[in-house]
N, C-alpha and C. Protein backbone atom coordinates (compact mmCIF):
# COMPACT_ATOMS: atom_id res chain seq x y z
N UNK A 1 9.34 -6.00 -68.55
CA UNK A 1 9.06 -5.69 -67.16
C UNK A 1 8.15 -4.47 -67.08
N UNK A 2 7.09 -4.61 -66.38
CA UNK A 2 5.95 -3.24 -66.11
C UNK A 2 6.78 -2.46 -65.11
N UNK A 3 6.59 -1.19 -65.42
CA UNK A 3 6.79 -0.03 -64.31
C UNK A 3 6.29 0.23 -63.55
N UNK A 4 6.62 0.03 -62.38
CA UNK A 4 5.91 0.70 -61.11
C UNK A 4 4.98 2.02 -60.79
N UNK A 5 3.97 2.01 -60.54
CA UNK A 5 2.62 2.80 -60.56
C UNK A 5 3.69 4.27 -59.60
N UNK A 6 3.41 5.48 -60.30
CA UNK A 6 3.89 6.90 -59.59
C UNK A 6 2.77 7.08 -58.45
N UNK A 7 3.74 7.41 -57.04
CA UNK A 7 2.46 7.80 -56.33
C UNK A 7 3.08 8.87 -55.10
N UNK A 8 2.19 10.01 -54.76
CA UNK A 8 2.27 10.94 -54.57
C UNK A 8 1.78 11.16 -53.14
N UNK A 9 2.70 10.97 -52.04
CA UNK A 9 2.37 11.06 -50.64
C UNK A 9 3.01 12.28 -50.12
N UNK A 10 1.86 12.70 -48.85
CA UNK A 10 2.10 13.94 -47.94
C UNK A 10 2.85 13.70 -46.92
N UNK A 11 2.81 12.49 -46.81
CA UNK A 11 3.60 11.78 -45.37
C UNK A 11 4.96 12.23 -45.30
N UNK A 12 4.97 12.92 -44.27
CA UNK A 12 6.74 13.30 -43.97
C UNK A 12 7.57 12.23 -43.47
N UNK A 13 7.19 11.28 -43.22
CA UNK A 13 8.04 10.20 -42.52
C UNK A 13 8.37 9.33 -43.67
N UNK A 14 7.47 9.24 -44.99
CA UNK A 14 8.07 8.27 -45.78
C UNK A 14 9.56 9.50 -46.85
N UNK A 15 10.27 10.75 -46.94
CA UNK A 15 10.49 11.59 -47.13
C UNK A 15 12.19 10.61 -47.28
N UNK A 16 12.89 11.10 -48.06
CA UNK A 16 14.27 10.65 -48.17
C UNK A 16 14.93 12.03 -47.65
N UNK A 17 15.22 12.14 -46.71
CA UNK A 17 15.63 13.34 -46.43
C UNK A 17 17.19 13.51 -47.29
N UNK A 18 17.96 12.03 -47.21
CA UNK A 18 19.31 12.78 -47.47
C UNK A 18 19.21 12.92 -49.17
N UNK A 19 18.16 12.48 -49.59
CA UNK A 19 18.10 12.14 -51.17
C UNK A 19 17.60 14.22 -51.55
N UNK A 20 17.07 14.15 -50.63
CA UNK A 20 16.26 15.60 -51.08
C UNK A 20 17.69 16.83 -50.75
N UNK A 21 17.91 16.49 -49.73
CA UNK A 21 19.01 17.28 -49.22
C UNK A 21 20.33 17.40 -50.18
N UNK A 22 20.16 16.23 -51.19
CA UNK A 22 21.76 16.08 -51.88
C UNK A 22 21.07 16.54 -53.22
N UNK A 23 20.32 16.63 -53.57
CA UNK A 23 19.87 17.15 -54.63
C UNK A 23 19.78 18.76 -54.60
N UNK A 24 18.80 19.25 -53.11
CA UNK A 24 18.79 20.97 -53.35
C UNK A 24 19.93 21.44 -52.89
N UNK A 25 20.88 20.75 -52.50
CA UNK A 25 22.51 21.70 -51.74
C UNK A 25 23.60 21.12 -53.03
N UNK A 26 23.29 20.84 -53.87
CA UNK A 26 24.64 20.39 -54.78
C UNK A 26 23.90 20.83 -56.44
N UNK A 27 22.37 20.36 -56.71
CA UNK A 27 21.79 20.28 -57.97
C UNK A 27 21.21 21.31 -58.16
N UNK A 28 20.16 21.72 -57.55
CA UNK A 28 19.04 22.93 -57.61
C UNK A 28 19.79 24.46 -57.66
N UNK A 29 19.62 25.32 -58.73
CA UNK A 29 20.24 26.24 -58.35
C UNK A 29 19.66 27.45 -57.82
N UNK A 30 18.82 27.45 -57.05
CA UNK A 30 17.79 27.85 -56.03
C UNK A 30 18.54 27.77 -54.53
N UNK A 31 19.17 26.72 -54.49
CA UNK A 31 19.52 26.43 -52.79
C UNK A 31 21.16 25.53 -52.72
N UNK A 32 21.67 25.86 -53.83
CA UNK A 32 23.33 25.63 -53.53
C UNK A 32 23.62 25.88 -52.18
N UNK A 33 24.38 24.34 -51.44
CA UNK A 33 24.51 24.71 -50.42
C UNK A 33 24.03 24.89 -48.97
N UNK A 34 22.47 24.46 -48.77
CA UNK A 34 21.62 24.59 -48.06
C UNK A 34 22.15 23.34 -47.17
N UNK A 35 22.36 23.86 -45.43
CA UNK A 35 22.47 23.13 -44.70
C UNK A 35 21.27 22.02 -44.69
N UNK A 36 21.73 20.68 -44.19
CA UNK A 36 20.77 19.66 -43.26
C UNK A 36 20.12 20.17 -42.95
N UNK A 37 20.53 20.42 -42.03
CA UNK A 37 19.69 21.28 -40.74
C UNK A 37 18.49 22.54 -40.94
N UNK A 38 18.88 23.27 -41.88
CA UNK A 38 17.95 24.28 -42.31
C UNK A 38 16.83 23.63 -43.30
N UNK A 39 17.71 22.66 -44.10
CA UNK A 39 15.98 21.79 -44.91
C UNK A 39 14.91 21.28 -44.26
N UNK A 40 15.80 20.56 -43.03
CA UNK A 40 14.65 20.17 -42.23
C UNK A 40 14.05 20.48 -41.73
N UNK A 41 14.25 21.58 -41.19
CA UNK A 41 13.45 22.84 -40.31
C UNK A 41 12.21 23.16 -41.17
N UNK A 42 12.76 23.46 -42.50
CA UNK A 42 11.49 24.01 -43.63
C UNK A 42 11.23 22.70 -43.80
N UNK A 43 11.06 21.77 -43.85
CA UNK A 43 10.01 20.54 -44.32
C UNK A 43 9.44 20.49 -43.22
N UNK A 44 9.85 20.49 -42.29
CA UNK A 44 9.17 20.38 -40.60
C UNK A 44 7.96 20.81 -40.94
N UNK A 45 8.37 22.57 -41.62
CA UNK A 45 7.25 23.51 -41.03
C UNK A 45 6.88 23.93 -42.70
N UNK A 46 6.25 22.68 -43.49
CA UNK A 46 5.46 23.00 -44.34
C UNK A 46 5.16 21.78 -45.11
N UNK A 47 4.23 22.17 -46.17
CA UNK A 47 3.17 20.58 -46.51
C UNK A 47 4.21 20.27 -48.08
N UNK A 48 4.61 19.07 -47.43
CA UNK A 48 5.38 18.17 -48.70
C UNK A 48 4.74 17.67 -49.38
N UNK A 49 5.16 17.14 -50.33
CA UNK A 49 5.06 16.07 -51.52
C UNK A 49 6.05 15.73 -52.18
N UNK A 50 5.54 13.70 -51.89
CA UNK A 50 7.05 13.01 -52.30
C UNK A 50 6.49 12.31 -53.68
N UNK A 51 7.23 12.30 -54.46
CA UNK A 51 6.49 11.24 -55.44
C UNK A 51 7.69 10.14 -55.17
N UNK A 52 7.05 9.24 -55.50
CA UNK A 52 7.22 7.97 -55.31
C UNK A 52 7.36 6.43 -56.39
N UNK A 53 8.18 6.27 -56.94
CA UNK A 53 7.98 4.77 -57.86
C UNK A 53 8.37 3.53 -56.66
N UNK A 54 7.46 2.57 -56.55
CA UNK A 54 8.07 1.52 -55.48
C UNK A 54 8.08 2.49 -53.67
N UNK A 55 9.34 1.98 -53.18
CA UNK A 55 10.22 2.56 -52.25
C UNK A 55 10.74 3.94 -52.96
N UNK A 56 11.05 3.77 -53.71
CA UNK A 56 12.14 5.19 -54.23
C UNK A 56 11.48 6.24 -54.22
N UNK A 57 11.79 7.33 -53.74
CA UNK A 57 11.82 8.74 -53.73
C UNK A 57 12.54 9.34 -55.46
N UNK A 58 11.03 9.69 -56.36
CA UNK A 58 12.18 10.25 -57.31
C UNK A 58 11.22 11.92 -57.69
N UNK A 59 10.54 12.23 -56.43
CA UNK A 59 10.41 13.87 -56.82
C UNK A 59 10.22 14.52 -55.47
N UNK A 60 10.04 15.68 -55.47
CA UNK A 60 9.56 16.48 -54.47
C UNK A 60 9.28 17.78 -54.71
N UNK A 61 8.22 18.29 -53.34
CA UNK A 61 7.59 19.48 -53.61
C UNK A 61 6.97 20.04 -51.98
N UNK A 62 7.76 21.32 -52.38
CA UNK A 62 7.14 21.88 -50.80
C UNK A 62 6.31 22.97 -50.90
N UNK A 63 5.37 22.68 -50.31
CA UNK A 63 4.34 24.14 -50.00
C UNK A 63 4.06 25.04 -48.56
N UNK A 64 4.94 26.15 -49.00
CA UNK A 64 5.07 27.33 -47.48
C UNK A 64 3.28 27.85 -47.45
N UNK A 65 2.40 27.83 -46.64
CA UNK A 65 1.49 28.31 -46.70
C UNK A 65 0.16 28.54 -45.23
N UNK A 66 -0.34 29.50 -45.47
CA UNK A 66 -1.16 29.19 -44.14
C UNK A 66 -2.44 28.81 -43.89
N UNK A 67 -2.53 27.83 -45.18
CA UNK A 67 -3.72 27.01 -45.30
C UNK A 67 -4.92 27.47 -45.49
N UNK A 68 -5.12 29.32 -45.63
CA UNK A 68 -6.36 29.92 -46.03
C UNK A 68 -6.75 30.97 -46.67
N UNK A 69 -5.15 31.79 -47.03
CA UNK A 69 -5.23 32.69 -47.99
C UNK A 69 -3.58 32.40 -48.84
N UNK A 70 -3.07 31.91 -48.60
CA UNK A 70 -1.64 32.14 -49.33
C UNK A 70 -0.32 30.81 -49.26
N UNK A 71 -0.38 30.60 -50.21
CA UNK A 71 0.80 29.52 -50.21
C UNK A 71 1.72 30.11 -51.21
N UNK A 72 3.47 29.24 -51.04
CA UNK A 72 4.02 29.68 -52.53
C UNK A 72 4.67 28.13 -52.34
N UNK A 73 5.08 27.85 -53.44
CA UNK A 73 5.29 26.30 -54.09
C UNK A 73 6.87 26.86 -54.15
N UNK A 74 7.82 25.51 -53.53
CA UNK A 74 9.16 25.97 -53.56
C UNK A 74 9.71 24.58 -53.70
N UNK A 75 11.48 24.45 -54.04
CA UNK A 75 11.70 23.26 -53.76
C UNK A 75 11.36 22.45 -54.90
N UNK A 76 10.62 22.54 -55.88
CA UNK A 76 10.01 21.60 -56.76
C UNK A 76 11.34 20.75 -57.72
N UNK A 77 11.39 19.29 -57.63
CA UNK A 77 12.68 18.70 -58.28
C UNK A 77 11.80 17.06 -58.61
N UNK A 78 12.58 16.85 -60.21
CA UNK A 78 12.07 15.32 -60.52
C UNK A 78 13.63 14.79 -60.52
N UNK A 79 14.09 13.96 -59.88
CA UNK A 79 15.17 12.92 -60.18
C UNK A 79 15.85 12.70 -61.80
N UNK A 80 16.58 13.10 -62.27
CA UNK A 80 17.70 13.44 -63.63
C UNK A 80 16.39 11.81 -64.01
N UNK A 81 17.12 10.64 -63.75
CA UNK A 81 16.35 9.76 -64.80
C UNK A 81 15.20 9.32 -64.50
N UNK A 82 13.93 10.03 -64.23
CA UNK A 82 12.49 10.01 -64.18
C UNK A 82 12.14 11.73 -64.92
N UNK A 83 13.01 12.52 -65.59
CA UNK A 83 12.45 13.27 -66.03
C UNK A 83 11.65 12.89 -66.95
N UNK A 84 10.78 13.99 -67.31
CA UNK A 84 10.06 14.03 -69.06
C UNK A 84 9.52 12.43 -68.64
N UNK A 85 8.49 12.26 -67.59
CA UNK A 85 7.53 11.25 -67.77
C UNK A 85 6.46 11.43 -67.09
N UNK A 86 6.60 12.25 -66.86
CA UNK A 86 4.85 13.53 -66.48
C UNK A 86 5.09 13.02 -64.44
N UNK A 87 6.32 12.79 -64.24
CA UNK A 87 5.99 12.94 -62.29
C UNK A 87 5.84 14.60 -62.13
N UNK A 88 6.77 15.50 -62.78
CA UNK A 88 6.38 16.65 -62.11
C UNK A 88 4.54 17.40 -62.10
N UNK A 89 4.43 17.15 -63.38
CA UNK A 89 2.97 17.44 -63.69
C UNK A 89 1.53 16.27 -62.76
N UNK A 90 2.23 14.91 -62.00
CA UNK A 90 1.58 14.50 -61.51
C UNK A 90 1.80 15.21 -60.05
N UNK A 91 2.51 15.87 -59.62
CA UNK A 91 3.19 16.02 -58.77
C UNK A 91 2.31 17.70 -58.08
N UNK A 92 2.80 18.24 -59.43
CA UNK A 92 1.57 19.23 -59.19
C UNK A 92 0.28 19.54 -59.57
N UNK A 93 -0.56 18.26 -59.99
CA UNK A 93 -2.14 17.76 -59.82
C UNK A 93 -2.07 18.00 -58.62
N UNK A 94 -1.24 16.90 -57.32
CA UNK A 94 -1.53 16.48 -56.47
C UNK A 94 -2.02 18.22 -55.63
N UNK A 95 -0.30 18.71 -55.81
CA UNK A 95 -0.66 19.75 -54.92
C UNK A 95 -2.22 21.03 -55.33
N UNK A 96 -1.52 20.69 -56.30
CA UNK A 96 -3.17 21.65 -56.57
C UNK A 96 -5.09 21.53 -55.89
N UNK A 97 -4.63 19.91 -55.90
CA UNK A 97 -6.22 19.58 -55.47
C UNK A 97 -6.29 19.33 -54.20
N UNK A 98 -4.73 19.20 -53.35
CA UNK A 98 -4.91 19.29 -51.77
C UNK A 98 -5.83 19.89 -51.11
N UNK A 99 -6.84 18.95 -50.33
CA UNK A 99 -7.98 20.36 -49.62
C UNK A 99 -7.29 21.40 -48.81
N UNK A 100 -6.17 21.45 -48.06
CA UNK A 100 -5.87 22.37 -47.41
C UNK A 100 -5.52 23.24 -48.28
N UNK A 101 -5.55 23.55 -49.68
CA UNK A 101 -5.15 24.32 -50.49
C UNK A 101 -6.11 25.00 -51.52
N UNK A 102 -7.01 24.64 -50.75
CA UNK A 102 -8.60 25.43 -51.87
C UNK A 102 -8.55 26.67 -51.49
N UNK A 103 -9.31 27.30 -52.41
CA UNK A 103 -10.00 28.66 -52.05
C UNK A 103 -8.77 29.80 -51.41
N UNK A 104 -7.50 29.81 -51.76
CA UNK A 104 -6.47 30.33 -51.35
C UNK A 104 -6.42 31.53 -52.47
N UNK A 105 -6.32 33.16 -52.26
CA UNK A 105 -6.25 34.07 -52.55
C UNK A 105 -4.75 34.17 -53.67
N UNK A 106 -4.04 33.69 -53.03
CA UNK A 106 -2.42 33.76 -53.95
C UNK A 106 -1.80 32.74 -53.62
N UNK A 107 -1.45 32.17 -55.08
CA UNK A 107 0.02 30.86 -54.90
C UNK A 107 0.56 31.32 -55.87
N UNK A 108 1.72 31.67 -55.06
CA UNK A 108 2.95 31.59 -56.14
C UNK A 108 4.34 30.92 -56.02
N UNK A 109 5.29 31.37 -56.94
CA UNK A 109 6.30 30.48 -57.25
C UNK A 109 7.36 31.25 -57.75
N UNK A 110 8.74 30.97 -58.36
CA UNK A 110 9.85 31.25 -58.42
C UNK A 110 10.29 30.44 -59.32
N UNK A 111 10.37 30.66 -60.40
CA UNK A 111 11.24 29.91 -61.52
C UNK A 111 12.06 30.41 -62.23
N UNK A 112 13.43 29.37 -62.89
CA UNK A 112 14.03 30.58 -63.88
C UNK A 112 14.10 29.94 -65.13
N UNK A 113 13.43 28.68 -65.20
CA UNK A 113 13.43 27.99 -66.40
C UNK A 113 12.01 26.70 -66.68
N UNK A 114 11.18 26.74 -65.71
CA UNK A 114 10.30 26.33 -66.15
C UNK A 114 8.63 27.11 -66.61
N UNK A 115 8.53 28.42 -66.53
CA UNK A 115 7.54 28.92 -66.99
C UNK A 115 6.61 28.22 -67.55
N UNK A 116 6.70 27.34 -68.56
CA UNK A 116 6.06 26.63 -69.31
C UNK A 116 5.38 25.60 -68.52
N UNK A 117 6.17 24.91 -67.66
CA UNK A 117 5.08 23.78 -66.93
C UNK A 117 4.27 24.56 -66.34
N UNK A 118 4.53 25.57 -65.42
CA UNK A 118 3.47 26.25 -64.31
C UNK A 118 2.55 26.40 -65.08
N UNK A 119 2.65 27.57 -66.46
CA UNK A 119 1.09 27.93 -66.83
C UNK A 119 0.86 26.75 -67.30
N UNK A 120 1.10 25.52 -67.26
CA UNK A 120 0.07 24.89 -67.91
C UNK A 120 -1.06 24.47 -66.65
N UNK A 121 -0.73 24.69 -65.35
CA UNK A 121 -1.35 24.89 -64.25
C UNK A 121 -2.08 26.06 -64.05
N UNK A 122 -1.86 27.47 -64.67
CA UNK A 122 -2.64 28.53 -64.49
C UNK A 122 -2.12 29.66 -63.68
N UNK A 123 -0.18 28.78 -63.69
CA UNK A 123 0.28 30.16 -63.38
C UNK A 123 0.91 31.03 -64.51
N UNK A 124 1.12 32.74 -63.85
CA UNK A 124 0.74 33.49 -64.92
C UNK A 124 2.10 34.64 -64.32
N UNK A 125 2.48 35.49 -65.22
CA UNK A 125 3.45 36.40 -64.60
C UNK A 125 2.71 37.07 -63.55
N UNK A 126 3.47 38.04 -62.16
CA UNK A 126 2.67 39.02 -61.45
C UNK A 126 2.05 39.92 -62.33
N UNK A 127 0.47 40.34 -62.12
CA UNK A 127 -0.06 41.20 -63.11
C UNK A 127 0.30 42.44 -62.43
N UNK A 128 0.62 42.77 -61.33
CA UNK A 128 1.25 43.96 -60.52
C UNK A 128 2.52 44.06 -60.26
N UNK A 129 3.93 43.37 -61.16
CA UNK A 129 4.96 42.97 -60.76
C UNK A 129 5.52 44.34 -59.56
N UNK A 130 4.97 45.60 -59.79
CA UNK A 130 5.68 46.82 -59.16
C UNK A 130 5.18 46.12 -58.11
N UNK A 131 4.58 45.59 -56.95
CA UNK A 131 4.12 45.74 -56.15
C UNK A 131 4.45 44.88 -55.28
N UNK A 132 5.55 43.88 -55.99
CA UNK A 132 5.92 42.77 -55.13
C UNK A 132 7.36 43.23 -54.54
N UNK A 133 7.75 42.49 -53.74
CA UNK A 133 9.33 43.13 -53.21
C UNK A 133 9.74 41.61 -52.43
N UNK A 134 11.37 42.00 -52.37
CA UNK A 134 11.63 40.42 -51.60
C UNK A 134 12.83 41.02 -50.69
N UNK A 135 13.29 40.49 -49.78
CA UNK A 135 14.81 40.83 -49.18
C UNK A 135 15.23 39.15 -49.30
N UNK A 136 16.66 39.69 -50.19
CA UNK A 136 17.02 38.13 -50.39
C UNK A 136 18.81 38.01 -49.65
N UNK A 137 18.84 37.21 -49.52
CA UNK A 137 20.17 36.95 -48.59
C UNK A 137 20.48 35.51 -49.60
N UNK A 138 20.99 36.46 -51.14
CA UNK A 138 21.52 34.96 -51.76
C UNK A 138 22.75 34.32 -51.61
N UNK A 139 23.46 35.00 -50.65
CA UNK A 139 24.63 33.82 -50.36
C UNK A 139 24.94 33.69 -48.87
N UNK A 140 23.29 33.33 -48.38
CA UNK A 140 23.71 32.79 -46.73
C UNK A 140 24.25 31.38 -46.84
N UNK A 141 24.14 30.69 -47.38
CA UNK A 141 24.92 28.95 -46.78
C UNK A 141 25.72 29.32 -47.39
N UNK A 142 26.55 30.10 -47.81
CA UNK A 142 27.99 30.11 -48.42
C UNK A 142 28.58 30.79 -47.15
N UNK A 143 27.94 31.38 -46.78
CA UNK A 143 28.94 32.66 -45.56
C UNK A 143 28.76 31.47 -44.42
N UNK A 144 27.28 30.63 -43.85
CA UNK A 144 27.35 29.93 -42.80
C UNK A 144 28.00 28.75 -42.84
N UNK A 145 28.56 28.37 -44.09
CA UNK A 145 29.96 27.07 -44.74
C UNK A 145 31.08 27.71 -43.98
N UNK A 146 30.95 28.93 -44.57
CA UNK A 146 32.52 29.61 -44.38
C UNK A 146 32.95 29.79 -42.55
N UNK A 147 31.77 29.88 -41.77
CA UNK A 147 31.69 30.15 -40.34
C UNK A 147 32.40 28.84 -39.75
């Protein structure tokens, strides 16, 4: 049996929401916990990417950005049995060559275990790490569970 051709749409309507949702609130350890309601808000309000075999939803990828100096790539997940068959790396071709994503001053990202795929994209540690800062609230969906 041939495998179904990988393909990589922006379309928010073709989007598995509960597939994405059960993966970053239970799997991802980035977003343990993340309401419905708050994923959707951030997919609302930023440029997806679904990869796709057939019908099935087996990746995703979100980009926070304002389309002319700055994006950061978040969210990034391949489905447990479609790993290690190059969707993530097709996944981020796609986003890379998006026109709304040219000529952008800074993209960055957040990893704690894939370093290795990004640079093979050309990402690189902060060369100014002093200069970056974050305010992080890492256990809001645990306190808004608990409410």
């Amino acid at each position: 049996m041939q495998e179904r051709e990988l393909r990589i749409s922006t379309d928010k309507h073709e989007l598995d929401l509960a597939l994405i949702h059960r993966f970053l609130s239970q799997e991802a350890y980035w977003s343990q916990g993340v309401p419905q309601e708050v994923l959707r808000r951030a997919i609302e309000h930023s440029l997806c990417f679904g990869a796709f075999i057939g019908d099935a939803q087996v990746g995703f990828a979100r980009v926070i950005t304002d389309r002319a100096t700055f994006a950061y790539l978040a969210d990034v997940f391949v489905v447990p049995a479609q790993r290690a068959r190059g969707v993530a790396k097709t996944m981020l071709r796609a986003v890379l060559a998006h026109p709304e994503l040219q000529g952008l001053r800074r993209f960055l990202l957040a990893t704690r275990d894939a370093h290795s795929l990004y640079a093979q994209f050309g990402f690189t540690p902060p060369l100014r790490p002093q200069t970056l800062m974050e305010r992080l609230d890492a256990d809001i969906y645990q306190r808004s569970a608990a409410s």
